[in-house]
N, C-alpha and C. Protein backbone atom coordinates (compact mmCIF):
# COMPACT_ATOMS: atom_id res chain seq x y z
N UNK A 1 -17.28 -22.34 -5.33
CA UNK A 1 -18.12 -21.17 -5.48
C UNK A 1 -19.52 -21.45 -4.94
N UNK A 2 -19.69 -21.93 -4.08
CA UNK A 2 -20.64 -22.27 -2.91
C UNK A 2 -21.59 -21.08 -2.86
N UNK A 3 -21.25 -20.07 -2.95
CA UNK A 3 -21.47 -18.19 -2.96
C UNK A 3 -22.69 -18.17 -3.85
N UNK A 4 -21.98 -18.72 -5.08
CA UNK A 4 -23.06 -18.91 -5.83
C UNK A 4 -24.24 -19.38 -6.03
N UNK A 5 -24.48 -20.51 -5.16
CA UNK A 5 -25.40 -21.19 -4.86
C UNK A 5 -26.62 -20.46 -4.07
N UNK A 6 -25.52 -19.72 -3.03
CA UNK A 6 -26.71 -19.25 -1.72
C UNK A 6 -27.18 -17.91 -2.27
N UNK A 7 -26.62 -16.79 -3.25
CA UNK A 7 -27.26 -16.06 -3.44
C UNK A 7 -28.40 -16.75 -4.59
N UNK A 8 -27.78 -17.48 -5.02
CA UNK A 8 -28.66 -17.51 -6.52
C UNK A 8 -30.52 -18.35 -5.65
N UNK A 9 -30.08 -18.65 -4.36
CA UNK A 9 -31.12 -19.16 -3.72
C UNK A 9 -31.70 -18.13 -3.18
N UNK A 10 -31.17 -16.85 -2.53
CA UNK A 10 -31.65 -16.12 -1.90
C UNK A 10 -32.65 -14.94 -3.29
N UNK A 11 -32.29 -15.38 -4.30
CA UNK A 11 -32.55 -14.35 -5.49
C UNK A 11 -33.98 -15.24 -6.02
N UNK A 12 -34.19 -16.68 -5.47
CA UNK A 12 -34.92 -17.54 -5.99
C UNK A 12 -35.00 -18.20 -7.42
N UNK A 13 -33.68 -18.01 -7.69
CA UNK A 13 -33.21 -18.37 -9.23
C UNK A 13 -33.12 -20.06 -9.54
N UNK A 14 -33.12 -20.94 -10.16
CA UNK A 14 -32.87 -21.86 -10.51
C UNK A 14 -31.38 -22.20 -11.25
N UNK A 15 -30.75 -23.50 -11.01
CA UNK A 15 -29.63 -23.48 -11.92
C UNK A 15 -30.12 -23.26 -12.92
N UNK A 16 -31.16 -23.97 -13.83
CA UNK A 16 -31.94 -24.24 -15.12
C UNK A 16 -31.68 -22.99 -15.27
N UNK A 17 -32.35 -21.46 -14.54
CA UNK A 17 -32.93 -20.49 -14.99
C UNK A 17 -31.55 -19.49 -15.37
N UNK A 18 -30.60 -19.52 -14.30
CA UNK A 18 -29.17 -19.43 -14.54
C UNK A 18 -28.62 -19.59 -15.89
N UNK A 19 -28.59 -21.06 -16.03
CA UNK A 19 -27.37 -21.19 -17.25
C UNK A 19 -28.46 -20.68 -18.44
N UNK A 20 -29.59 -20.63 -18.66
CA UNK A 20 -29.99 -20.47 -19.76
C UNK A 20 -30.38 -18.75 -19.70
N UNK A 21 -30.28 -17.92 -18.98
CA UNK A 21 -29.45 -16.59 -19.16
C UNK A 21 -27.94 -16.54 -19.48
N UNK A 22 -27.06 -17.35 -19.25
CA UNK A 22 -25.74 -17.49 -19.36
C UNK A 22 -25.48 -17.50 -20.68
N UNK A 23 -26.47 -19.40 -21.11
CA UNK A 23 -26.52 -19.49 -22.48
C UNK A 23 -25.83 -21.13 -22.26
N UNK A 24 -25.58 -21.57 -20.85
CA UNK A 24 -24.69 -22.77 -20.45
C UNK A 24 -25.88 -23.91 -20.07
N UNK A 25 -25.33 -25.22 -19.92
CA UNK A 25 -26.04 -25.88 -19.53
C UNK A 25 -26.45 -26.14 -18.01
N UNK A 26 -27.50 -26.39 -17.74
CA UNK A 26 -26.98 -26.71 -16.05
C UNK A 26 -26.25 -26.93 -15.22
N UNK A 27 -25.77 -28.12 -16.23
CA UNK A 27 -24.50 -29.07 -15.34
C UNK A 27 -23.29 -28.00 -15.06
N UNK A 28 -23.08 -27.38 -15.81
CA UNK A 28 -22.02 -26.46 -15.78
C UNK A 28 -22.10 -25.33 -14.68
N UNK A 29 -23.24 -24.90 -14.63
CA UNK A 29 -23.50 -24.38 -13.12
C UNK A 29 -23.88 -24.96 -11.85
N UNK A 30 -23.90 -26.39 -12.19
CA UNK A 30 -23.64 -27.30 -11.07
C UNK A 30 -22.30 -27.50 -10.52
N UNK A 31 -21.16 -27.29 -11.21
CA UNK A 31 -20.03 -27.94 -11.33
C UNK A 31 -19.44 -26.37 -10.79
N UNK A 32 -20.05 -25.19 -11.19
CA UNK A 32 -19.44 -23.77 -10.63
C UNK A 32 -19.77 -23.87 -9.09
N UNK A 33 -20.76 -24.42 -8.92
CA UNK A 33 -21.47 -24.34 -7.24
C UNK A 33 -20.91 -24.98 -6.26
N UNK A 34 -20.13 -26.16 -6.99
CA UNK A 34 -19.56 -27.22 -6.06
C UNK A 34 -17.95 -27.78 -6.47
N UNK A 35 -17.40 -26.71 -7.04
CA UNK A 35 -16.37 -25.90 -6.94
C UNK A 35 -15.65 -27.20 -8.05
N UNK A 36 -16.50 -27.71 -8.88
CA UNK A 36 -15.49 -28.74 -9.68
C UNK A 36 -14.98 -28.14 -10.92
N UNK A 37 -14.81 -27.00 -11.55
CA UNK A 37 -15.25 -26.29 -11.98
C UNK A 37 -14.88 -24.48 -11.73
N UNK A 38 -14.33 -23.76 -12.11
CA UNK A 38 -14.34 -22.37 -12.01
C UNK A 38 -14.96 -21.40 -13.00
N UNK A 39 -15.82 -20.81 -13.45
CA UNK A 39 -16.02 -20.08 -14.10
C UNK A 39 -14.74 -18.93 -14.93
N UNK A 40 -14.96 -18.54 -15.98
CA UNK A 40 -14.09 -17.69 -16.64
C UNK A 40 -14.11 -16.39 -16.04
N UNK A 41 -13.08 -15.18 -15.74
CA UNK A 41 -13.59 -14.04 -14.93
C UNK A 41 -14.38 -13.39 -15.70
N UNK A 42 -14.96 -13.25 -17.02
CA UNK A 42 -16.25 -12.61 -17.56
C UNK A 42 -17.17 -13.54 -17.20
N UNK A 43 -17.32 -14.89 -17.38
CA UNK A 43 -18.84 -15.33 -17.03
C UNK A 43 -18.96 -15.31 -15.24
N UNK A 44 -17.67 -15.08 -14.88
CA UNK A 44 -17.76 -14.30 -13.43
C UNK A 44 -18.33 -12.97 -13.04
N UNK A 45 -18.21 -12.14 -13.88
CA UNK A 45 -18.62 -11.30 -13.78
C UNK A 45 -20.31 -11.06 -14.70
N UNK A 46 -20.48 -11.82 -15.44
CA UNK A 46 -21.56 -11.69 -15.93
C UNK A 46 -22.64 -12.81 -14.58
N UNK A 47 -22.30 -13.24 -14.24
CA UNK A 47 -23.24 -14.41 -12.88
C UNK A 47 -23.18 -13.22 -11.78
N UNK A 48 -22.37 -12.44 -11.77
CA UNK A 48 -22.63 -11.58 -10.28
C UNK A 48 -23.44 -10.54 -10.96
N UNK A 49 -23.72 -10.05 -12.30
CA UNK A 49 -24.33 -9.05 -12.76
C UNK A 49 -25.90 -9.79 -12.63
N UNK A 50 -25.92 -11.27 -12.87
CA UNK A 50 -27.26 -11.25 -13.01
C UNK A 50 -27.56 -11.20 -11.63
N UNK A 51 -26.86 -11.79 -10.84
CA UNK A 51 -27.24 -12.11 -9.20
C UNK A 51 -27.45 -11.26 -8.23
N UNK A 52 -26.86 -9.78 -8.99
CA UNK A 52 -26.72 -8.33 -8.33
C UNK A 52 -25.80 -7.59 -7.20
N UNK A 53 -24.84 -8.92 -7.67
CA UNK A 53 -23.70 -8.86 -6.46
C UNK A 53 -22.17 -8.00 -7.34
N UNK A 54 -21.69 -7.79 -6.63
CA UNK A 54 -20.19 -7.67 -7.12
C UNK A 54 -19.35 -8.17 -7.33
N UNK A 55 -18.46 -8.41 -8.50
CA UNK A 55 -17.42 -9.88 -8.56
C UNK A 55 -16.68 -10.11 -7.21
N UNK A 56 -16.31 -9.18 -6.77
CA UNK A 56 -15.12 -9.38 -5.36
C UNK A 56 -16.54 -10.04 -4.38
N UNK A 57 -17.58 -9.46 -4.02
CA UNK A 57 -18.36 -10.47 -3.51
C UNK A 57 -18.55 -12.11 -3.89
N UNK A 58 -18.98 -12.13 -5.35
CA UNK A 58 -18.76 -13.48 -5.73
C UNK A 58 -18.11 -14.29 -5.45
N UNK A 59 -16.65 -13.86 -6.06
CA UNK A 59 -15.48 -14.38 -5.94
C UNK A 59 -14.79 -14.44 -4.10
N UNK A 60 -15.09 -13.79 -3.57
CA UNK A 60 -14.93 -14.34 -1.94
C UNK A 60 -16.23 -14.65 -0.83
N UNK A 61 -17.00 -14.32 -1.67
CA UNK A 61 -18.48 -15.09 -0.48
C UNK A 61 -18.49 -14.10 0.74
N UNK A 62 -18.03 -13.14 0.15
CA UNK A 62 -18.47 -11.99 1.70
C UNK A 62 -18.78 -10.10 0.50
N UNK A 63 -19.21 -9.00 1.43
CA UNK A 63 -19.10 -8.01 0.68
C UNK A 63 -18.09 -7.24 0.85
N UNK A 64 -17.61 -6.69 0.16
CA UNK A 64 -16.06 -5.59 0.42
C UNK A 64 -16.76 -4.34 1.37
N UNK A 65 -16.38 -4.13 2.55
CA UNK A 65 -16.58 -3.21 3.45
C UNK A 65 -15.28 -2.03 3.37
N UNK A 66 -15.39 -0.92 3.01
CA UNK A 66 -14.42 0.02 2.40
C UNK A 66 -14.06 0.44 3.82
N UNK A 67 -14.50 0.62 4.96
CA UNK A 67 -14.09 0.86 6.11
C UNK A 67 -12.93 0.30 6.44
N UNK A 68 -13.73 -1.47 6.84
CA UNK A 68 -13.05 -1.89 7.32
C UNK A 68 -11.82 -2.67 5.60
N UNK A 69 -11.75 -2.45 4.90
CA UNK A 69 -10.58 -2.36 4.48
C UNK A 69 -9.23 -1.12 4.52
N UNK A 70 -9.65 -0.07 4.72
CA UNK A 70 -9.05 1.01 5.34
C UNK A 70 -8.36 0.97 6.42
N UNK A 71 -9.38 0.77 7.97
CA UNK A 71 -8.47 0.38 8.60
C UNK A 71 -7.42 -0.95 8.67
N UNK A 72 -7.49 -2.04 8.24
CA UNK A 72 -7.07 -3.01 7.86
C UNK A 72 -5.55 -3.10 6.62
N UNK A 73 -5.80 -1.83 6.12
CA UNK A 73 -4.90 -1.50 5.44
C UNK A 73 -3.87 -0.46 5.30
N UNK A 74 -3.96 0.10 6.52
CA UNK A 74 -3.82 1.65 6.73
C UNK A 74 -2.13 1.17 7.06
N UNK A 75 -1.43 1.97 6.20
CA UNK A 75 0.25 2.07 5.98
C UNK A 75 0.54 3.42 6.26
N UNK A 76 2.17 3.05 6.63
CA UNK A 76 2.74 4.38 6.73
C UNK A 76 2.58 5.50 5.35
N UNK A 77 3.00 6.20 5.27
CA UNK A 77 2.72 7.44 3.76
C UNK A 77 3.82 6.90 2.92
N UNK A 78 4.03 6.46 1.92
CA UNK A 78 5.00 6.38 1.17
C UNK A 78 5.35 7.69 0.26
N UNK A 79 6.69 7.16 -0.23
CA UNK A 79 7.48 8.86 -1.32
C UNK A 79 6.89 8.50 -2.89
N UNK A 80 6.17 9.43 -2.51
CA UNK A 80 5.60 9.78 -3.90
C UNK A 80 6.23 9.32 -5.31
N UNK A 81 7.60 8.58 -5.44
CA UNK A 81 8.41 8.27 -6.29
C UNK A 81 8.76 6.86 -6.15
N UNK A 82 8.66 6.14 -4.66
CA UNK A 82 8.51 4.94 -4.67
C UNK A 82 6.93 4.57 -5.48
N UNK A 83 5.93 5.63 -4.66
CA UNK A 83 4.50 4.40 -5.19
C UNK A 83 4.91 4.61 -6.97
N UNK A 84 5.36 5.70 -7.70
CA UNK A 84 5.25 5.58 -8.95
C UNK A 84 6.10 4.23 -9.67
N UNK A 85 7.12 4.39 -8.77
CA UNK A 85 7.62 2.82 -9.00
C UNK A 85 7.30 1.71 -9.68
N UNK A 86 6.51 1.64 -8.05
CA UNK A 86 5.45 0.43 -7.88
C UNK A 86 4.81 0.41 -8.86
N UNK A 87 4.28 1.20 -9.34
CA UNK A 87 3.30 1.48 -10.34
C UNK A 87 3.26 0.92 -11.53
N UNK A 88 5.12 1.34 -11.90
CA UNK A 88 5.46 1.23 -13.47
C UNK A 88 5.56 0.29 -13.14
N UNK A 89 6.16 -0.91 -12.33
CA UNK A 89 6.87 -2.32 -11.98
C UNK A 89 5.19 -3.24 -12.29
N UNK A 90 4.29 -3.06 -11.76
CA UNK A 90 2.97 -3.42 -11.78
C UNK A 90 2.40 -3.53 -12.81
N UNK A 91 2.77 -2.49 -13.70
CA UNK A 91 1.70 -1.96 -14.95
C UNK A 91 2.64 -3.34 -16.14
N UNK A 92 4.33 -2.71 -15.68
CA UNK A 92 5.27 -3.60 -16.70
C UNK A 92 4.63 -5.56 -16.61
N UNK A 93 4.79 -5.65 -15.23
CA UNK A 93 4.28 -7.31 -15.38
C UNK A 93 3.05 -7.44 -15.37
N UNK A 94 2.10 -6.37 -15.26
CA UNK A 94 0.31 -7.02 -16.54
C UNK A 94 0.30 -7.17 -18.04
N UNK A 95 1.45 -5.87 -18.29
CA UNK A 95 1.05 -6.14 -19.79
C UNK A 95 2.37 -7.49 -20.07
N UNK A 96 3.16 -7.63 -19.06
CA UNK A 96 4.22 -9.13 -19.85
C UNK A 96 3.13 -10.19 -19.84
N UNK A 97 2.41 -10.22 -19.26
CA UNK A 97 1.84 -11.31 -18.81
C UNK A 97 0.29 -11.40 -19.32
N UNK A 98 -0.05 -10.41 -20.69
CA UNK A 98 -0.82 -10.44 -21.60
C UNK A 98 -2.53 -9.49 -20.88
N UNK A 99 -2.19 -8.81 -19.52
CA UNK A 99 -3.49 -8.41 -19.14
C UNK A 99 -4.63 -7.15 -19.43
N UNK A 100 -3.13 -6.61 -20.00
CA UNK A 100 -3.09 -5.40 -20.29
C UNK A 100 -2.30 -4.82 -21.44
N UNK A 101 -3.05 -4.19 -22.29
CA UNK A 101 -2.34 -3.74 -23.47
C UNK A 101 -0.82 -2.77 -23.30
N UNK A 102 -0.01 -2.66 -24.06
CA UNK A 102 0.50 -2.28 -23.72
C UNK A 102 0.77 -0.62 -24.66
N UNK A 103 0.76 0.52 -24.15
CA UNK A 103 0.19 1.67 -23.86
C UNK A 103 -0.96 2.00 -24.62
N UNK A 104 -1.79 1.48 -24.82
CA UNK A 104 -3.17 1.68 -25.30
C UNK A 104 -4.21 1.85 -23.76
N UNK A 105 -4.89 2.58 -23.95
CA UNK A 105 -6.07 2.63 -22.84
C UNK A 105 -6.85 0.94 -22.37
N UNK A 106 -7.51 1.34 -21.34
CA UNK A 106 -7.97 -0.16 -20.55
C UNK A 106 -9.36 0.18 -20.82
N UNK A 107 -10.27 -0.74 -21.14
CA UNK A 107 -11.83 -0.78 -21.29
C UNK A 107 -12.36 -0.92 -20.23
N UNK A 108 -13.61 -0.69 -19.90
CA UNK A 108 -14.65 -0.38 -18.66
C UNK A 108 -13.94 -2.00 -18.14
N UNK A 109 -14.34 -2.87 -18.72
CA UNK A 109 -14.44 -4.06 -18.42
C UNK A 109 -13.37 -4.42 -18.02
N UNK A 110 -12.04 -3.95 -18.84
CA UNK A 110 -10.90 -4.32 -18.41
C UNK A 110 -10.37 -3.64 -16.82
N UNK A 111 -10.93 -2.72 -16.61
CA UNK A 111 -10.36 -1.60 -15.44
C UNK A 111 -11.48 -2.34 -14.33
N UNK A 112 -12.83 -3.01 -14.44
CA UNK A 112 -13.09 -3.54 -12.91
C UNK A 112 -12.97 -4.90 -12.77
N UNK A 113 -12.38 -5.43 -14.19
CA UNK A 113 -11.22 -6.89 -13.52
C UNK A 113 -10.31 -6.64 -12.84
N UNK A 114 -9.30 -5.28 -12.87
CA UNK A 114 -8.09 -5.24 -12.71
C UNK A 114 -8.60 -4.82 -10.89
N UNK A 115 -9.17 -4.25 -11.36
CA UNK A 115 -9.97 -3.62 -9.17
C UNK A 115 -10.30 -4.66 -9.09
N UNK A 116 -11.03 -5.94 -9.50
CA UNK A 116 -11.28 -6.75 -8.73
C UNK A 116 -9.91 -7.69 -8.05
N UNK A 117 -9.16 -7.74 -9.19
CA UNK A 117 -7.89 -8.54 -8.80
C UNK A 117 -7.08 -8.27 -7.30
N UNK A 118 -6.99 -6.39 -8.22
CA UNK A 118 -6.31 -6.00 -7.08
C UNK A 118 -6.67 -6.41 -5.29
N UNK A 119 -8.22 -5.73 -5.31
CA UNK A 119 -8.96 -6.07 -4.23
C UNK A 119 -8.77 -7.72 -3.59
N UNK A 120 -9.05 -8.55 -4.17
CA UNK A 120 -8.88 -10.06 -4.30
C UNK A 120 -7.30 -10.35 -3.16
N UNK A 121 -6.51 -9.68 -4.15
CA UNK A 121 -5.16 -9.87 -3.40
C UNK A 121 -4.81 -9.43 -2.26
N UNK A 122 -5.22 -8.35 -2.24
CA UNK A 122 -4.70 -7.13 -1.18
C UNK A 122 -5.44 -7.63 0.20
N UNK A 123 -6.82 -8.33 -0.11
CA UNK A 123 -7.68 -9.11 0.84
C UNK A 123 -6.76 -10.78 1.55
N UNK A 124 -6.25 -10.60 0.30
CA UNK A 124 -5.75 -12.13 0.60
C UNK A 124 -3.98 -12.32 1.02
N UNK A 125 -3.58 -10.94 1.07
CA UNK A 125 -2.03 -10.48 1.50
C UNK A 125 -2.14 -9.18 2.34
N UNK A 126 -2.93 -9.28 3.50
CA UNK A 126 -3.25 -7.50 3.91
C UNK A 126 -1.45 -7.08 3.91
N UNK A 127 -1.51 -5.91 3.92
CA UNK A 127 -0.20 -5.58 4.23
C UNK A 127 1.29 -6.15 3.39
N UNK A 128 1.14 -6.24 2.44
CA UNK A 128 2.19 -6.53 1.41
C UNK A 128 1.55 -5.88 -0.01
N UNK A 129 2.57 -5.00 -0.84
CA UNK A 129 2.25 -4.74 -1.87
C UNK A 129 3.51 -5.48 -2.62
């Protein structure tokens, strides 16, 4: 998480000044910077809140360009009954797999982990759902 480093430089932040908004010690945001180390995806998302970035920025060291993910992603039309499919098949292995409640509503917090994930992947598999 190298990412971290260069904004938190470009923001003129200190590790010191970092972890003790966090509530962490330095070392620990030493160890996020130089990748020994991963952060949790909330104190992921709480380091891009202070830094003013977006987790999917964070988490890949570039900014999400909605364009060029569009064209980059641009598929034939699918049947309206496959994507629901997909959907239920998707929704079924978050909540097996503890991410997501299962039929209870998703919290703010929980719904821009799940966009970040998604995003994350879809970046990192163009063209495969």
């Amino acid at each position: 998480m190298n990412y971290i480093k260069k904004i938190r430089k470009e923001k003129n932040i200190t590790q010191e000044q970092l972890a003790n908004i966090l509530g962490l010690k330095r070392s620990v945001i030493s160890k996020y910077e130089n990748g020994m180390i991963d952060p949790s995806v909330s104190q992921a998302q709480k380091i891009a809140d202070i830094l003013g970035v977006s987790l999917f920025e964070l988490l890949n060291g570039k900014t999400f360009d909605k364009e060029e993910h569009k064209e980059n992603s641009a598929a034939p039309e699918e049947d309206p009954s496959e994507t629901a499919a997909r959907a239920e098949r998707l929704y079924r292995a978050l909540v097996k797999a503890g991410w997501i409640p299962e039929g209870g509503d998703l919290t703010d917090e929980q719904l821009i982990m799940l966009k970040a994930a998604v995003l994350i992947l879809q970046d990192a598999f163009p063209g495969s759902d």
